[in-house]
C-alpha atoms as a PDB file:
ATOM      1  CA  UNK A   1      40.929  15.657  -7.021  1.00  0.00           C
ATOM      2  CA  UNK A   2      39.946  14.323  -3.849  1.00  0.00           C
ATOM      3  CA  UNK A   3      37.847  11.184  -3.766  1.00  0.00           C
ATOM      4  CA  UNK A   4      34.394  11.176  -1.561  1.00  0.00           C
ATOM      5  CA  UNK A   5      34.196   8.708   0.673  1.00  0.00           C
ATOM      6  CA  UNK A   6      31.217   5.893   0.813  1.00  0.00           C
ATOM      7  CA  UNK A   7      29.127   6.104   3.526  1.00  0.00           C
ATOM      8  CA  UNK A   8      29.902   2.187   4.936  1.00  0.00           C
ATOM      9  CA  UNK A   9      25.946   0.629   5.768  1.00  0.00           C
ATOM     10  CA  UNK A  10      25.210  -2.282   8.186  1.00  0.00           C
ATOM     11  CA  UNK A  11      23.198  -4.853   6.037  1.00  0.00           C
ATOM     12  CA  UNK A  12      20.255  -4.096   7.399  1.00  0.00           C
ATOM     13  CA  UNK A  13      20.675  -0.735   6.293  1.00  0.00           C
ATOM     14  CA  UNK A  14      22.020  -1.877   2.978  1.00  0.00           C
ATOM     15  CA  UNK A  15      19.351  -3.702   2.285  1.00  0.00           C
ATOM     16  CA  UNK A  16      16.766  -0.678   3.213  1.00  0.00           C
ATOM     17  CA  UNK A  17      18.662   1.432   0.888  1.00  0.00           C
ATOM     18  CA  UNK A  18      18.250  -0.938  -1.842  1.00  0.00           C
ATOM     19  CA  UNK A  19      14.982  -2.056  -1.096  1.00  0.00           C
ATOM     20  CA  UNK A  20      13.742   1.740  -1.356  1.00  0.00           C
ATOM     21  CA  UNK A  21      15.687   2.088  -4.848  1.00  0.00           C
ATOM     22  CA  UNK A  22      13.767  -0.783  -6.010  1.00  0.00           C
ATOM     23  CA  UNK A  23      10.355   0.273  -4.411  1.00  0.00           C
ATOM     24  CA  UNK A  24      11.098   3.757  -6.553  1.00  0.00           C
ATOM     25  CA  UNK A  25      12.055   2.073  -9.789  1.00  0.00           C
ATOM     26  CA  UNK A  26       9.078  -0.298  -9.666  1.00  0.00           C
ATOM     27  CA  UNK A  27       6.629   2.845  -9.397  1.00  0.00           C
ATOM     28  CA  UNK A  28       8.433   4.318 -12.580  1.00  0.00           C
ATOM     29  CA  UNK A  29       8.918   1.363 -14.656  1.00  0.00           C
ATOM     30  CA  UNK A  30       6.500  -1.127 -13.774  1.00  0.00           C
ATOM     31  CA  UNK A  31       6.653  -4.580 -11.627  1.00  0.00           C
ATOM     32  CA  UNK A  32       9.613  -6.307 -11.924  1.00  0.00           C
ATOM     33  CA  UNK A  33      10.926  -4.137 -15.110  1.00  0.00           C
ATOM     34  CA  UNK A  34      13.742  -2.995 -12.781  1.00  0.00           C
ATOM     35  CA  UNK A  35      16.788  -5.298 -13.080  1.00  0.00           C
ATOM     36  CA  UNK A  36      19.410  -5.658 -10.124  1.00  0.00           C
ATOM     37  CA  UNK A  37      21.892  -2.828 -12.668  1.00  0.00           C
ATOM     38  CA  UNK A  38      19.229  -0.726 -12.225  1.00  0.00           C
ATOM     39  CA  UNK A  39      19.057  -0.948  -8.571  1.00  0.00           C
ATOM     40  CA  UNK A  40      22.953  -0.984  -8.436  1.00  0.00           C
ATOM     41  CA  UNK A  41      23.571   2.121 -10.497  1.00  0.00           C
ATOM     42  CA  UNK A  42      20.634   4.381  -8.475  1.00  0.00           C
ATOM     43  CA  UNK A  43      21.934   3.231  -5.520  1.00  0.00           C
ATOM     44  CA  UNK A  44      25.869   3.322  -6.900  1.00  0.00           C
ATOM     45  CA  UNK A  45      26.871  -0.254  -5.545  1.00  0.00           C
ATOM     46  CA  UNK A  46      27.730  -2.798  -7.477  1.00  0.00           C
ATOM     47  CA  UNK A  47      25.667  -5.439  -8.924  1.00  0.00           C
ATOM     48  CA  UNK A  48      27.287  -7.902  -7.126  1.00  0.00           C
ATOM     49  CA  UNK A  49      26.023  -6.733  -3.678  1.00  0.00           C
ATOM     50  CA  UNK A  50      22.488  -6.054  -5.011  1.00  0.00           C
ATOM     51  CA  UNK A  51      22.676  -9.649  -5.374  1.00  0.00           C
ATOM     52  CA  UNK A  52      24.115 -10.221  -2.071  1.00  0.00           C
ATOM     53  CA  UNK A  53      20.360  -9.010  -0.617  1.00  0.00           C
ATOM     54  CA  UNK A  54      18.295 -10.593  -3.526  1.00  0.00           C
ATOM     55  CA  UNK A  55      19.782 -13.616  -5.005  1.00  0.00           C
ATOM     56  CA  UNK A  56      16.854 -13.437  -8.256  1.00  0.00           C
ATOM     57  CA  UNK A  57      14.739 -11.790  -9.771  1.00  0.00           C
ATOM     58  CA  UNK A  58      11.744 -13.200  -7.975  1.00  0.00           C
ATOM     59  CA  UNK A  59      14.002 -12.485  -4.725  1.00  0.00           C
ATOM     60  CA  UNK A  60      13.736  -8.651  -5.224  1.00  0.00           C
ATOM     61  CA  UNK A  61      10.398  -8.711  -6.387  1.00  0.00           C
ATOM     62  CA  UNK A  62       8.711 -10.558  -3.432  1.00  0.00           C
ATOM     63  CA  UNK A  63      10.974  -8.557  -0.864  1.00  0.00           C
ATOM     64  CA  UNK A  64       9.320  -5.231  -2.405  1.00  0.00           C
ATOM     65  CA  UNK A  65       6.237  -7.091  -2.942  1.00  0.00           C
ATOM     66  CA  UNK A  66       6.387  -7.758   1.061  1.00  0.00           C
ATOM     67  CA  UNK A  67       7.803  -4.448   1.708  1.00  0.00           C
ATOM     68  CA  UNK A  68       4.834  -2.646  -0.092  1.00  0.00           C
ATOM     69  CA  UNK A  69       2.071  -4.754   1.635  1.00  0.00           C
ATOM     70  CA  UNK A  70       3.439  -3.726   5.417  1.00  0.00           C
ATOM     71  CA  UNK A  71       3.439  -0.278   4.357  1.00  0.00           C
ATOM     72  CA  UNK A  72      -0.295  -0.738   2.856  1.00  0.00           C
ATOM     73  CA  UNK A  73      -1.218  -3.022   6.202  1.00  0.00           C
ATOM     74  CA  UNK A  74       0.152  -0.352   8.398  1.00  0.00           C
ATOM     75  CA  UNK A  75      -2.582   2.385   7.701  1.00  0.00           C
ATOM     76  CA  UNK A  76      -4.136   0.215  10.418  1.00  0.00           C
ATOM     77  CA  UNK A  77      -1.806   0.320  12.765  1.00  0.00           C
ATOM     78  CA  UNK A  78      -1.531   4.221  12.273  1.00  0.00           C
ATOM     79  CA  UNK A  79      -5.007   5.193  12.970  1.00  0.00           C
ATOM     80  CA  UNK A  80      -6.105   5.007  16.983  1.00  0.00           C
ATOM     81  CA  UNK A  81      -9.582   3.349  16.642  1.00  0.00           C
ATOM     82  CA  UNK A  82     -10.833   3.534  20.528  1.00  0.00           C
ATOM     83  CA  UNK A  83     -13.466   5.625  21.049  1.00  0.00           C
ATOM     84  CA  UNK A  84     -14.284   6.339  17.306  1.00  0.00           C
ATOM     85  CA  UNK A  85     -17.719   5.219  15.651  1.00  0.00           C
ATOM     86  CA  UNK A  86     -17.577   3.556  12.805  1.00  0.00           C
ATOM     87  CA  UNK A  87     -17.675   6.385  10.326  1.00  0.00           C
ATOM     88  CA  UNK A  88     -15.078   8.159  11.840  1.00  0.00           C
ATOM     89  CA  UNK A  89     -12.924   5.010  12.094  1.00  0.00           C
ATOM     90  CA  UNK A  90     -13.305   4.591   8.262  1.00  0.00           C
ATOM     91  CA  UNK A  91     -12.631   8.125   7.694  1.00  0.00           C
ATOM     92  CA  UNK A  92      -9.648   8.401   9.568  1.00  0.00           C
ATOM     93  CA  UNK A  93      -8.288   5.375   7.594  1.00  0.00           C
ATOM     94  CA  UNK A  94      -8.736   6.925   4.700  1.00  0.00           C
ATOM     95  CA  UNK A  95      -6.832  10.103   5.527  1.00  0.00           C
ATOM     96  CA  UNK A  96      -4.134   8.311   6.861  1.00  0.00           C
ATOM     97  CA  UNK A  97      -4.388   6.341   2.930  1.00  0.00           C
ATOM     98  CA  UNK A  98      -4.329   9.807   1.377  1.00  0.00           C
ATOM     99  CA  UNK A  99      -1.228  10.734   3.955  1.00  0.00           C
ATOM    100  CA  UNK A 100       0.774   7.617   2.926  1.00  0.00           C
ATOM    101  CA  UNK A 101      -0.112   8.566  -0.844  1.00  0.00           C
ATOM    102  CA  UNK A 102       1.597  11.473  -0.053  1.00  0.00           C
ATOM    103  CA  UNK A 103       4.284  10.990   1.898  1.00  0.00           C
ATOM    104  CA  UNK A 104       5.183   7.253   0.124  1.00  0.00           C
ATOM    105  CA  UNK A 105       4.099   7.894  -3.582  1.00  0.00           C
ATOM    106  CA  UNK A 106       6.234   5.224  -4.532  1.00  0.00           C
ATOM    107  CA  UNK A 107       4.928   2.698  -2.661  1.00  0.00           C
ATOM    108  CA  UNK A 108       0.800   3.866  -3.621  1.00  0.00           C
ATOM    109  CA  UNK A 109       1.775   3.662  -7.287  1.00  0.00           C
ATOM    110  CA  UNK A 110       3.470   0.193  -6.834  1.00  0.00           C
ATOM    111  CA  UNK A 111       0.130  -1.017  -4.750  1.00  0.00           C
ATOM    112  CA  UNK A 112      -2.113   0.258  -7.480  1.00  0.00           C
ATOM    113  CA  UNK A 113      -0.225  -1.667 -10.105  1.00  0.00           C
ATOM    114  CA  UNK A 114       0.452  -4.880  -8.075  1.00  0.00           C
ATOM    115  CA  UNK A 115      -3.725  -4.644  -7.468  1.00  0.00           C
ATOM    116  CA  UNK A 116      -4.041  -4.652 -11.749  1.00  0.00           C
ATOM    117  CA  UNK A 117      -0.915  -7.470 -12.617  1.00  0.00           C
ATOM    118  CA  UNK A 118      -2.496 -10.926 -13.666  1.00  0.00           C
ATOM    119  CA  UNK A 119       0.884 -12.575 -13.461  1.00  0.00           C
ATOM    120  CA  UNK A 120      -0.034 -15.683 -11.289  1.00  0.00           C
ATOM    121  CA  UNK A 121       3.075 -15.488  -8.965  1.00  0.00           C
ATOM    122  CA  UNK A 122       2.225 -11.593  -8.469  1.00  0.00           C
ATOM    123  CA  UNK A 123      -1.693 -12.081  -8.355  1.00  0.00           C
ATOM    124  CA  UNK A 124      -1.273 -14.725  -5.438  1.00  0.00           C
ATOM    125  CA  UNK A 125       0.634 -12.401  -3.639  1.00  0.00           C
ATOM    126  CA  UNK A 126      -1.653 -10.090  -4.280  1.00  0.00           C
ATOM    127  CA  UNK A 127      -4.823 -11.803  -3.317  1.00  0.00           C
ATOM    128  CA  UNK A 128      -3.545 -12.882   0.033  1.00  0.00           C
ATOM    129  CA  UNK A 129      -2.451  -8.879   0.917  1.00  0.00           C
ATOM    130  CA  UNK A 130      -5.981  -8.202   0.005  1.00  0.00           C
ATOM    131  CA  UNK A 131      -7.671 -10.941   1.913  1.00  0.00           C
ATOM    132  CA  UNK A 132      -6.138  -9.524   4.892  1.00  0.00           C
ATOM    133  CA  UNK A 133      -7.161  -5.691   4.223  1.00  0.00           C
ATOM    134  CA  UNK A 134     -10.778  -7.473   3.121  1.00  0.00           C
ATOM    135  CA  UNK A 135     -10.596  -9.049   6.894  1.00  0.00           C
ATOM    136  CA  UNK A 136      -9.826  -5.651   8.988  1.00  0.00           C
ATOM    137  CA  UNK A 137     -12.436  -3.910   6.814  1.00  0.00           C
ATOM    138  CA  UNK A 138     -15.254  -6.574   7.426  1.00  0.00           C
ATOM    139  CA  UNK A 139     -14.433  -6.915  11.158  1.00  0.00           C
ATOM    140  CA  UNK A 140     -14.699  -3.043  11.730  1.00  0.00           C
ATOM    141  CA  UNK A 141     -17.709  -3.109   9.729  1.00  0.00           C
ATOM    142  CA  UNK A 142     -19.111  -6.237  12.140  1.00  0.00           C
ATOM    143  CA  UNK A 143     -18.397  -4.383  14.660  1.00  0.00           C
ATOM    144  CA  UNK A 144     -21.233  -2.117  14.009  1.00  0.00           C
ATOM    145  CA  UNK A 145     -23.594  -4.396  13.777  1.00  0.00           C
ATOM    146  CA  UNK A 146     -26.738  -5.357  15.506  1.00  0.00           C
ATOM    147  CA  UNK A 147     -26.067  -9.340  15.643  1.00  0.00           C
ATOM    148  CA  UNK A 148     -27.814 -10.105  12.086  1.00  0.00           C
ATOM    149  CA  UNK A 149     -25.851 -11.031   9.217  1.00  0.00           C
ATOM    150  CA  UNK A 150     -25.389  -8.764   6.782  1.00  0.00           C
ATOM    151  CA  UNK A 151     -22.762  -9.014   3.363  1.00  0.00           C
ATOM    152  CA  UNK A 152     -20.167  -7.502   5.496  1.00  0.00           C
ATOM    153  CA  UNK A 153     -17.546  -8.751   2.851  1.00  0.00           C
ATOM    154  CA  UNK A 154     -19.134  -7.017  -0.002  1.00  0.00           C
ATOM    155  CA  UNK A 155     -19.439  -3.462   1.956  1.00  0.00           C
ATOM    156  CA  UNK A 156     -15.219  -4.189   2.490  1.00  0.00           C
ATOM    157  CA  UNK A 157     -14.830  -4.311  -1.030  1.00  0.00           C
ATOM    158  CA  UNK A 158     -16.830  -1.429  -1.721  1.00  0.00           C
ATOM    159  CA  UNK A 159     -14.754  -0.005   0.779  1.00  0.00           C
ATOM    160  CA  UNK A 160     -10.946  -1.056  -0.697  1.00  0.00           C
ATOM    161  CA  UNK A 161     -12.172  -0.290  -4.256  1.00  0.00           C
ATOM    162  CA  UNK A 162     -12.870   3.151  -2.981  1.00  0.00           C
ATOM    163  CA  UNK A 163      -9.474   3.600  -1.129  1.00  0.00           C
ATOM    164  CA  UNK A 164      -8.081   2.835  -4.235  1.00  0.00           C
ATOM    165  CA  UNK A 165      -9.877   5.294  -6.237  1.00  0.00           C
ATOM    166  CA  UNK A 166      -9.220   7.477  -3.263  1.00  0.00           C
ATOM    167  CA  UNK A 167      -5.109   7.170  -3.583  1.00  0.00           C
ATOM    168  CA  UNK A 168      -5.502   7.522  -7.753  1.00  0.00           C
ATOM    169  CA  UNK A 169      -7.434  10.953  -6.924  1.00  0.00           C
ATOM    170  CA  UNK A 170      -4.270  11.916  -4.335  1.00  0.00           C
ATOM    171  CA  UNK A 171      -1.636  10.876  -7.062  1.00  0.00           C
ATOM    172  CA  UNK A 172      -3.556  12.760  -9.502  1.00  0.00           C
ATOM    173  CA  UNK A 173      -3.917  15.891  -7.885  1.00  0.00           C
ATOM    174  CA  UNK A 174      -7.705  15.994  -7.169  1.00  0.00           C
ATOM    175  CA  UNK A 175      -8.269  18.959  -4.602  1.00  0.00           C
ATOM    176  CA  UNK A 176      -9.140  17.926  -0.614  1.00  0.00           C
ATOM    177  CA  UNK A 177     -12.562  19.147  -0.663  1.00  0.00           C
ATOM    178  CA  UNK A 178     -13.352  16.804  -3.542  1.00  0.00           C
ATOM    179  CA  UNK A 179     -11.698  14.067  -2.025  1.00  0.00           C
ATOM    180  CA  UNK A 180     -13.482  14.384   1.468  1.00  0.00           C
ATOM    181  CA  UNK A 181     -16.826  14.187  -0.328  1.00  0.00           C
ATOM    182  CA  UNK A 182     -15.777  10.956  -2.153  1.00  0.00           C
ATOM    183  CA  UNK A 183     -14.594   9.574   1.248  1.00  0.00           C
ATOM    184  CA  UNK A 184     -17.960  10.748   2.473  1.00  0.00           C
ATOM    185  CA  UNK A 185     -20.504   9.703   0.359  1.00  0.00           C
ATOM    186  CA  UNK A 186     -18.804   6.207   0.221  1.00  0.00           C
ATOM    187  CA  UNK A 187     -18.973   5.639   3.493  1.00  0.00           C
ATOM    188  CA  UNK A 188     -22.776   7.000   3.465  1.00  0.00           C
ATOM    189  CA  UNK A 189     -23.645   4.601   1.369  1.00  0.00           C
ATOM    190  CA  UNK A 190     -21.742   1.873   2.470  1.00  0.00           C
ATOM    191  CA  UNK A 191     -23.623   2.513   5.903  1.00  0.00           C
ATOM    192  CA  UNK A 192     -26.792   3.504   5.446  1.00  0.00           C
ATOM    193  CA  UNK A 193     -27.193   0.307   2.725  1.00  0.00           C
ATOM    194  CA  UNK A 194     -26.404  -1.865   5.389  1.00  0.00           C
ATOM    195  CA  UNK A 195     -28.720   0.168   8.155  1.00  0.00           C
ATOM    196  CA  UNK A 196     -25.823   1.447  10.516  1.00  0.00           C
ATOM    197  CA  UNK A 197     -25.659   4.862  10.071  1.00  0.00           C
END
């Protein structure tokens, strides 16, 4: 019987491969329910050099923690805002959600739990992902403005909470057409509330 040969990784691309076993297990099992075995025996290393790349427990959860937050963050980055009005800026964000739902369904379900855990440690990590999102959302939404004040922080969270309900209707297998008219009539509110439509 001939033995297969491992595949021999830099670190960095150790670490990736473990990182993504982790980000997998946390979607099936919950935040921080996946041990370093765990990670080990999906990724068929040993436990030793899962703890190589995260020393502890709270190691390997902030590094997928971290890991799920750039992914989340980089919906921004994705989407080419020049020229776009506001609607079809916030549109296009939300496709590009309802593509990484898709193609990353791992790292949606982790976000949506990570947005309901109370654990302080996890929370504060939490909140400060969300402060940032809260931030791009409220300076596109200044950025339709007239000069007068509005509650542009309010309309962002209106506008997360419904990217979230957005994903959970993507993981849950809610047809496109119903989708887009969520997406829609959010944003038509969200607009014509604050007098910028």
């Amino acid at each position: 019987m001939e033995q297969q040969r491992r595949t021999r990784l830099s670190p960095e691309e150790r670490r990736s491969q473990l990182l993504e076993a982790a980000v997998e297990l946390f979607a099936e099992r919950g935040i921080g329910e996946a041990k370093h075995a765990d990670i080990a025996k999906r990724t068929g290393v040993s436990v030793a050099t899962t703890f190589v790349y995260f020393p502890t427990r709270e190691a390997l959860i902030e590094s997928v923690l971290d890991e799920v937050a750039a992914r989340n963050l980089a919906i921004f980055e994705d989407v080419e805002a020049e020229g776009l009005s506001v609607p079809e800026l916030l549109t296009a964000l939300a496709e590009q959600a309802v593509r990484r739902a898709e193609e990353e369904r791992a790292y949606a379900q982790v976000w949506l739990n990570w947005s309901t855990n109370f654990a302080p440690a996890i929370r504060e990590r939490f909140i400060a992902q969300q402060t940032i999102i809260l931030d791009k959302l409220t300076a596109i939404l200044n950025s339709a403005t007239d000069g007068r004040k509005r509650e542009d922080r309010d309309d962002a969270r209106i506008l997360l909470a419904a990217s979230q309900m957005l994903t959970v209707m993507k993981l849950d297998g809610v047809d496109k057409a119903r989708r887009d008219r969520f997406t829609e009539h959010t944003i038509d509110v969200v607009l014509a509330y604050r007098g910028d439509k």
